[in-house]
Protein backbone atom coordinates (compact mmCIF):
# COMPACT_ATOMS: atom_id res chain seq x y z
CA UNK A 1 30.66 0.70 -25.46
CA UNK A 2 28.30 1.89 -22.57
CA UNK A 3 26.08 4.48 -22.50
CA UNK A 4 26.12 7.11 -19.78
CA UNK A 5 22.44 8.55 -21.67
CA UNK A 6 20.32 6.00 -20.33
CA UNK A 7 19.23 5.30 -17.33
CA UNK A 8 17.86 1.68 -16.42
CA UNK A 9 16.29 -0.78 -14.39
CA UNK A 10 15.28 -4.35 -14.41
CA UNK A 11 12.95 -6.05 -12.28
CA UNK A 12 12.93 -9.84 -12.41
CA UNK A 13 9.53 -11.91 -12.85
CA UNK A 14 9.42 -14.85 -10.42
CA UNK A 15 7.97 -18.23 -11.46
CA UNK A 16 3.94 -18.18 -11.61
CA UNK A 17 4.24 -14.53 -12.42
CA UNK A 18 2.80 -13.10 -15.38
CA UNK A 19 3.15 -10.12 -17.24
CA UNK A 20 1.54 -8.46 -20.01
CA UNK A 21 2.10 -4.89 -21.57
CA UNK A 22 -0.19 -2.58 -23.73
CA UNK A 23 1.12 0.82 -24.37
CA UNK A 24 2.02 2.03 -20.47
CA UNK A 25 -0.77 -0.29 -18.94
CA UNK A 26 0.74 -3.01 -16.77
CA UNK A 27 -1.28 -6.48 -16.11
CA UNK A 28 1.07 -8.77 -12.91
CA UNK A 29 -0.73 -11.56 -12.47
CA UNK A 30 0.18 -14.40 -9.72
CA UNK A 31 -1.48 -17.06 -7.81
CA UNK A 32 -3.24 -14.66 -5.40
CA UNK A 33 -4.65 -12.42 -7.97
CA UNK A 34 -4.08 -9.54 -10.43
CA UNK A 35 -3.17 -5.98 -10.02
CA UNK A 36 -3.57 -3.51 -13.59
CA UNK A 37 -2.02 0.20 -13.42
CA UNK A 38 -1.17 2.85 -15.94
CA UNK A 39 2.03 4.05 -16.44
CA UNK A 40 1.48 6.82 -19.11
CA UNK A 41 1.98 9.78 -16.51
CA UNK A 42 5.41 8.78 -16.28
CA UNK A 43 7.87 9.46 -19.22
CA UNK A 44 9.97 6.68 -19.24
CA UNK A 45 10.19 3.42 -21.80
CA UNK A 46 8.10 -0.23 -19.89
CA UNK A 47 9.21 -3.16 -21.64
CA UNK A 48 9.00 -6.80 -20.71
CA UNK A 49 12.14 -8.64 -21.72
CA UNK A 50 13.43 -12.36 -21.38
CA UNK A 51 15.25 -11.40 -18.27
CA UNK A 52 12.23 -9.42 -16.68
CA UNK A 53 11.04 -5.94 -17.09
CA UNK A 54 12.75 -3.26 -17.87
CA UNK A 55 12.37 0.48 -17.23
CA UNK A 56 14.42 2.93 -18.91
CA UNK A 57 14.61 7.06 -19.47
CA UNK A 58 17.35 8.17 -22.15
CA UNK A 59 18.75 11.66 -21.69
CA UNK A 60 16.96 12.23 -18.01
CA UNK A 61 17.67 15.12 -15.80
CA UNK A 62 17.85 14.44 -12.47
CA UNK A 63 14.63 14.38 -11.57
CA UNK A 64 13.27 12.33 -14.50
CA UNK A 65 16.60 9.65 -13.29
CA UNK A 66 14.55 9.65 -10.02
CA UNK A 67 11.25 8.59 -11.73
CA UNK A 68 12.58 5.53 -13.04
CA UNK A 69 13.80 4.10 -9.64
CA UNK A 70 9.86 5.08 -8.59
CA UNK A 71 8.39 3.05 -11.28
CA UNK A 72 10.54 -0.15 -10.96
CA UNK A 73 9.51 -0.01 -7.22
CA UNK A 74 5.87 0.20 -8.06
CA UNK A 75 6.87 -2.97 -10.19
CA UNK A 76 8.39 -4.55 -7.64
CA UNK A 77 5.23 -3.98 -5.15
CA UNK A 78 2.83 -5.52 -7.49
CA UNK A 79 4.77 -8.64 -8.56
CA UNK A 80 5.27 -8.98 -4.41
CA UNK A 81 1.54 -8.43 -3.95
CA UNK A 82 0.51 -11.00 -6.58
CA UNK A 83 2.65 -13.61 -5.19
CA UNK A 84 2.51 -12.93 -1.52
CA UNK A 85 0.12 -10.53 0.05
CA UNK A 86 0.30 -7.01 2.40
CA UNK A 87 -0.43 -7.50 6.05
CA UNK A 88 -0.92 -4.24 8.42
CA UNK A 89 -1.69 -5.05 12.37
CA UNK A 90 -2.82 -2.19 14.18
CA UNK A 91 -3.61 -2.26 17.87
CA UNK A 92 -6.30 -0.80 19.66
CA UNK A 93 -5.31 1.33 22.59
CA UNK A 94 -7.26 2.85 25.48
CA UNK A 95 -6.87 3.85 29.02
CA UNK A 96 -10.78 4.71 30.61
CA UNK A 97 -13.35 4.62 27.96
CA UNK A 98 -12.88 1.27 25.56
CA UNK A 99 -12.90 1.58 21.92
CA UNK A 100 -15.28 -0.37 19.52
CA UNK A 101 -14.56 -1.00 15.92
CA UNK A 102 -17.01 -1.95 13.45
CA UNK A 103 -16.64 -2.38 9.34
CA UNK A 104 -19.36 -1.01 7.28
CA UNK A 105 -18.99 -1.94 3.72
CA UNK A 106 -16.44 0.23 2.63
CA UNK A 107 -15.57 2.60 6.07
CA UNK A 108 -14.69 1.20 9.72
CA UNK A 109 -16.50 3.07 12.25
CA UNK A 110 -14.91 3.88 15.74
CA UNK A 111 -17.04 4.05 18.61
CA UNK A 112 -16.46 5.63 22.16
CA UNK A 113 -13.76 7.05 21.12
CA UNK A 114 -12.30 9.15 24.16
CA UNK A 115 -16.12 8.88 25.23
CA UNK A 116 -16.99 10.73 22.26
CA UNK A 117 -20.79 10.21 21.35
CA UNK A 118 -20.39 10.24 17.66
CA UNK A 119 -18.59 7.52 15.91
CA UNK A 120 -15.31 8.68 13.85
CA UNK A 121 -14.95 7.11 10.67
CA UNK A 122 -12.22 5.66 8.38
CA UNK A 123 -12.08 4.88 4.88
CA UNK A 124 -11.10 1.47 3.26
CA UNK A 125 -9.39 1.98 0.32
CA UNK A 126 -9.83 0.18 -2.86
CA UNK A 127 -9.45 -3.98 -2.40
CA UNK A 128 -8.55 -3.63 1.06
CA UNK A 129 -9.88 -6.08 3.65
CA UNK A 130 -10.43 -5.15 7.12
CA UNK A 131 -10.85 -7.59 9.82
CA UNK A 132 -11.39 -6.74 13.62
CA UNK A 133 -10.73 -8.68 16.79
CA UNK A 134 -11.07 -7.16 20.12
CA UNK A 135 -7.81 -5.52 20.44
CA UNK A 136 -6.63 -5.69 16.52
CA UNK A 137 -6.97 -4.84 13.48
CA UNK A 138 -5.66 -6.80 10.48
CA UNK A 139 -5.32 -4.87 6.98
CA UNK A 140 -4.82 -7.75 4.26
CA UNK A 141 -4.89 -6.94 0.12
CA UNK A 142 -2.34 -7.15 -2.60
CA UNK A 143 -2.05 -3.56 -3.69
CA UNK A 144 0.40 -1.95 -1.19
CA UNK A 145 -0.93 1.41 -1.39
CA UNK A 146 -4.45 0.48 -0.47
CA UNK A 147 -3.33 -1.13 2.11
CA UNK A 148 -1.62 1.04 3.73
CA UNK A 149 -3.83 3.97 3.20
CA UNK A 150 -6.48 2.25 4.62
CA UNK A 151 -4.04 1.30 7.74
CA UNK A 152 -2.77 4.85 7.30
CA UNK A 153 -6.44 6.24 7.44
CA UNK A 154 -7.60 3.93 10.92
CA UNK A 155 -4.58 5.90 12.55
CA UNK A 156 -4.86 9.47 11.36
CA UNK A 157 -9.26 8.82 12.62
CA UNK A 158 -8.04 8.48 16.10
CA UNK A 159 -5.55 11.31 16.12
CA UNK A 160 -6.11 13.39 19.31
CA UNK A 161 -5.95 17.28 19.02
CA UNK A 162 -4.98 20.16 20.99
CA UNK A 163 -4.24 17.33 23.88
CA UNK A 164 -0.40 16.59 25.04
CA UNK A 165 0.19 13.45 23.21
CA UNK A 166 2.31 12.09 26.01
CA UNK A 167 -0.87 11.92 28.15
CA UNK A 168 -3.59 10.91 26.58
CA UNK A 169 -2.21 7.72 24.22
CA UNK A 170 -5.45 6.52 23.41
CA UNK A 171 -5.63 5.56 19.82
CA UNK A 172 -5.16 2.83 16.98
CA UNK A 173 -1.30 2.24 15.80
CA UNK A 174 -0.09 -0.05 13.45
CA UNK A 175 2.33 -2.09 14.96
CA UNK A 176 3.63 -4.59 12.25
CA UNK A 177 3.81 -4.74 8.55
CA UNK A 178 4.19 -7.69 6.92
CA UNK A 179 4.07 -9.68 3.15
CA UNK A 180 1.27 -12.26 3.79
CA UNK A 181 2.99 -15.28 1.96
């Protein structure tokens, strides 16, 4: 008999992969590294299984169906950061006045931006590590979400205001996004 009460999903553990499970707190570790994150906002059941792990909600309403999808995902994005790696390439872009980027412990500052005499500034989230050529940027860590908010913060630092956006293009856009393997 099935049953039409439970929602369910399983996420596989590659070889090299391991997982370990105390209360809602997830450990994924892999060759690169290890990633830890609680799961105890969410109210759905985490259990690791022969077959992989398993997320499940019984007697969900819609929206607590959705949250179970969400959490597998976040599964799936640490076992994939573990094992591979997140890459974000941004490109620096300028017409008159040229751009200089420079990482200061845990911010990137932007110089000469638009000719602007103070530097704008950037946050680098969590793990996240920043390097800078002359005309790229290169966002490497295995938690997706620092990653990308760190990639995500470069861009929004060199958003232009109250300027027509088709004119003035100067900025720094990411351009590719990649798993490092």
């Amino acid at each position: 008999m099935v049953r039409t009460d439970v929602e369910e999903r399983l996420t596989a553990i590659p070889e090299g992969t391991t997982v370990g499970l105390e209360g809602k707190l997830l450990t994924v570790k892999g060759p690169i590294g290890e990633l830890k994150r609680d799961f105890s906002h969410a109210p759905v059941d985490i259990a690791v299984t022969s077959d992989g792990i398993a997320v499940r909600i019984y007697w969900a309403k819609k929206t607590e169906r959705a949250l179970v999808g969400t959490v597998a995902a976040h599964i799936k994005n640490m076992i994939r950061g573990v094992t591979k790696g997140f890459t974000y390439k941004l490109k620096v872009v300028f017409s008159h006045f040229p751009i200089t980027v420079k990482v200061d412990r845990n911010k990137i500052l932007i110089e000469n931006f638009i000719g602007e005499k103070s530097p704008r500034m950037a946050k680098i989230v969590g793990s996240a590590q920043v390097t800078v050529t002359t005309d790229d940027i290169i966002v490497r860590g295995m938690n997706l979400e620092d990653v990308s908010q760190t990639a995500a913060n470069i861009e929004l630092a060199t958003k232009i205001k109250k300027k027509d956006s088709r004119v003035f293009l100067d900025g720094i856009y990411v351009y590719e996004k990649e798993e490092s393997g």
